[in-house]
C-alpha atoms as a PDB file:
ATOM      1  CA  UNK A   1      -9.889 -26.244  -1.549  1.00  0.00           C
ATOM      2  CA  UNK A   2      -7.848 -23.405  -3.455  1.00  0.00           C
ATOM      3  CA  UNK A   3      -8.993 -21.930  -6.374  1.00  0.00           C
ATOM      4  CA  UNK A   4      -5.736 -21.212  -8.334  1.00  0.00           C
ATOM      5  CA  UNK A   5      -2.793 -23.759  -8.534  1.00  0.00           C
ATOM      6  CA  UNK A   6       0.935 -23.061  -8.253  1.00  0.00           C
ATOM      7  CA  UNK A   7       1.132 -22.356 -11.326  1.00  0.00           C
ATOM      8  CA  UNK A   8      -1.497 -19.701 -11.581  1.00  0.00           C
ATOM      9  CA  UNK A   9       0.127 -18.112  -8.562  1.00  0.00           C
ATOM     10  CA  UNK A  10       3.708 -18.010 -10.470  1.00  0.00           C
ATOM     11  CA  UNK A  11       2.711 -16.584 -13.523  1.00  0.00           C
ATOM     12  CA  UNK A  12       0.713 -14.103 -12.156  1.00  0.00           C
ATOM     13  CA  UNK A  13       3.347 -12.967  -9.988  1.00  0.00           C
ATOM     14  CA  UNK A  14       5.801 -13.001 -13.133  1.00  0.00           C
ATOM     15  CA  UNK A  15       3.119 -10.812 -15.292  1.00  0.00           C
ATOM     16  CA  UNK A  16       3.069  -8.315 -12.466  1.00  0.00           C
ATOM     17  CA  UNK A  17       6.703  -7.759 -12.022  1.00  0.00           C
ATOM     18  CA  UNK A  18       6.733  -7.363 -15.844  1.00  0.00           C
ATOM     19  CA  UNK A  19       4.464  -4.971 -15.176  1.00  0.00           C
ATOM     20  CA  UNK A  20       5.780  -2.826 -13.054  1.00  0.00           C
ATOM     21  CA  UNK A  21       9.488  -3.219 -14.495  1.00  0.00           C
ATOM     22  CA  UNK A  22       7.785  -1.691 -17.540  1.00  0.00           C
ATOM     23  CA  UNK A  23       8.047  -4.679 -19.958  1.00  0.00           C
ATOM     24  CA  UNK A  24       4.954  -6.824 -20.105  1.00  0.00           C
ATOM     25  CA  UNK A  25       2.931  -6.120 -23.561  1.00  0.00           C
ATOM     26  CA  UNK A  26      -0.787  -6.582 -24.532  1.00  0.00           C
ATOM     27  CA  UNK A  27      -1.594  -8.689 -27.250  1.00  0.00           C
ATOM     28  CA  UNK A  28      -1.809  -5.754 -29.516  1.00  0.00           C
ATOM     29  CA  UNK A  29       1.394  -4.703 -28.272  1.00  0.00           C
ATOM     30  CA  UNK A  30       0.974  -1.323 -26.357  1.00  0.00           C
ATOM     31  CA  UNK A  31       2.165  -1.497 -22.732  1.00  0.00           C
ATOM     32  CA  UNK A  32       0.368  -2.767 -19.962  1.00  0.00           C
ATOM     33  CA  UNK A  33       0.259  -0.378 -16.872  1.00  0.00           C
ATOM     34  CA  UNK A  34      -3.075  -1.433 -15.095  1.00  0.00           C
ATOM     35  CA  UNK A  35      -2.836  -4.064 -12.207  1.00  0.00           C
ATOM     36  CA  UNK A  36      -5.762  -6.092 -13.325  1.00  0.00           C
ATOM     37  CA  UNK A  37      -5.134  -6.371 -17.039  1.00  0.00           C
ATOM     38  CA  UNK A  38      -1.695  -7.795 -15.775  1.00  0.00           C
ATOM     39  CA  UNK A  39      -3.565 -10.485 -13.445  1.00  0.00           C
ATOM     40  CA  UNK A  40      -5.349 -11.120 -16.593  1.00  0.00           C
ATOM     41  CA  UNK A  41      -2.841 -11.868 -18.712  1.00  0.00           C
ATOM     42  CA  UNK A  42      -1.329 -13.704 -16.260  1.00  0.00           C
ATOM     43  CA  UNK A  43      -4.393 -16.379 -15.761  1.00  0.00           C
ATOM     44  CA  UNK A  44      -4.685 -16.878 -19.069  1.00  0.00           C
ATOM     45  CA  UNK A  45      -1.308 -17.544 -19.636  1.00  0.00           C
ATOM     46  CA  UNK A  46      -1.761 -19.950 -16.655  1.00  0.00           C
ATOM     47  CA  UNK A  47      -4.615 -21.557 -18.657  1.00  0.00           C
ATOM     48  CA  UNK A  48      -3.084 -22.072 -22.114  1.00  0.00           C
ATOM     49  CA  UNK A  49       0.070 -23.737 -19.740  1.00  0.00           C
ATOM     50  CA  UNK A  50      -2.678 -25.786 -18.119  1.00  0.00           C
ATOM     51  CA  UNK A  51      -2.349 -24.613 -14.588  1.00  0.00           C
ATOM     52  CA  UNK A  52      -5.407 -25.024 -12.373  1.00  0.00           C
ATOM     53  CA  UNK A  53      -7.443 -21.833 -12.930  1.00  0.00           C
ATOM     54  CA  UNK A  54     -11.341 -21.588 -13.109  1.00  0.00           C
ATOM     55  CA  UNK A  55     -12.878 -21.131 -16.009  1.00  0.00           C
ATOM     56  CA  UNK A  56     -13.290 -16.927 -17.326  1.00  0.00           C
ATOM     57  CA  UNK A  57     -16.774 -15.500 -16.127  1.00  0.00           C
ATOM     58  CA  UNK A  58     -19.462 -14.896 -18.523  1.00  0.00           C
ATOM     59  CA  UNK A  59     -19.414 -10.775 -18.760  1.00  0.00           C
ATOM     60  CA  UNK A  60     -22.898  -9.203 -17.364  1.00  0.00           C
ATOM     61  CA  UNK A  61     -25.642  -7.698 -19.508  1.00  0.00           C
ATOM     62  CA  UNK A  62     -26.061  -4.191 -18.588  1.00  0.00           C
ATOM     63  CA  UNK A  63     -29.903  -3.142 -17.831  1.00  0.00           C
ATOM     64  CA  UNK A  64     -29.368  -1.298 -21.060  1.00  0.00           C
ATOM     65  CA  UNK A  65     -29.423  -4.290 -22.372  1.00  0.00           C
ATOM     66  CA  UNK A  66     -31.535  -6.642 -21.006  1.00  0.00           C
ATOM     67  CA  UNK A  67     -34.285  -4.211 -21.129  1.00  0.00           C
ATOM     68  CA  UNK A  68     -33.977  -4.350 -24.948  1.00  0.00           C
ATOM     69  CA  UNK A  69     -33.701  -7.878 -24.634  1.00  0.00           C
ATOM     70  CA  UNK A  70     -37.509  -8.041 -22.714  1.00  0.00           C
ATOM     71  CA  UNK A  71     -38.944  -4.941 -25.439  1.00  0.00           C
ATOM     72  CA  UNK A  72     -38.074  -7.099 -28.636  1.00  0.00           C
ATOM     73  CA  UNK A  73     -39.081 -10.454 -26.319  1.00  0.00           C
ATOM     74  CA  UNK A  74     -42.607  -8.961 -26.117  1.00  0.00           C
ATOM     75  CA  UNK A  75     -42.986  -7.425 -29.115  1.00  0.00           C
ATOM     76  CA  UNK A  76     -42.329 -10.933 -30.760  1.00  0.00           C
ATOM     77  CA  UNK A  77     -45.444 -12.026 -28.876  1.00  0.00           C
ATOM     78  CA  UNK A  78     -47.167  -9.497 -29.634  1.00  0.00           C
ATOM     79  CA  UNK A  79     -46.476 -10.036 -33.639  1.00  0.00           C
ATOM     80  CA  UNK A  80     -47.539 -13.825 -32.957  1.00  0.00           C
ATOM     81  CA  UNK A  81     -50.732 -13.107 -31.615  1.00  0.00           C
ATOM     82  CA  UNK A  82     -52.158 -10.240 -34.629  1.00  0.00           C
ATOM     83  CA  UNK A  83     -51.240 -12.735 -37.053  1.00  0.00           C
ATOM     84  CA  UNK A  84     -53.396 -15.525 -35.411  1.00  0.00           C
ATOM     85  CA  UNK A  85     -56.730 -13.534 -35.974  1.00  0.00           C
END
């Protein structure tokens, strides 16, 4: 079973050549010159014209990140259990 539709396919090849002819624009309106921000654009024009694309992946926490998520996780705990005694 495919992933992307038709449609997907087309207007991802369309953002592309757009790309490279020098006339495809971000939505802030500087030019787009990398290859994956024009697949981008692409899919999600694909989306809002209801082609079949999956749904956008959820972006990954750096460890930066998650290790301040587990310091203030146990340092809740910690709060909970001084103001039991």
């Amino acid at each position: 079973m495919a992933k992307y539709g038709p449609k997907a396919s087309e207007k991802v090849e369309e953002a592309v050549s757009e790309m490279k002819k020098g006339t495809l624009r971000s939505s802030s309106g500087d030019k787009v010159t990398s290859r994956k921000q024009a697949i981008a654009i692409g899919l999600s024009e694909a989306r809002r014209a209801g082609g079949k694309v999956p749904k956008k992946r959820a972006a990954k926490a750096t460890k930066a990140a998650k290790a301040t998520k587990a310091t203030k996780a146990t340092k809740a705990t910690k709060r909970k259990s001084t103001k039991k005694r």
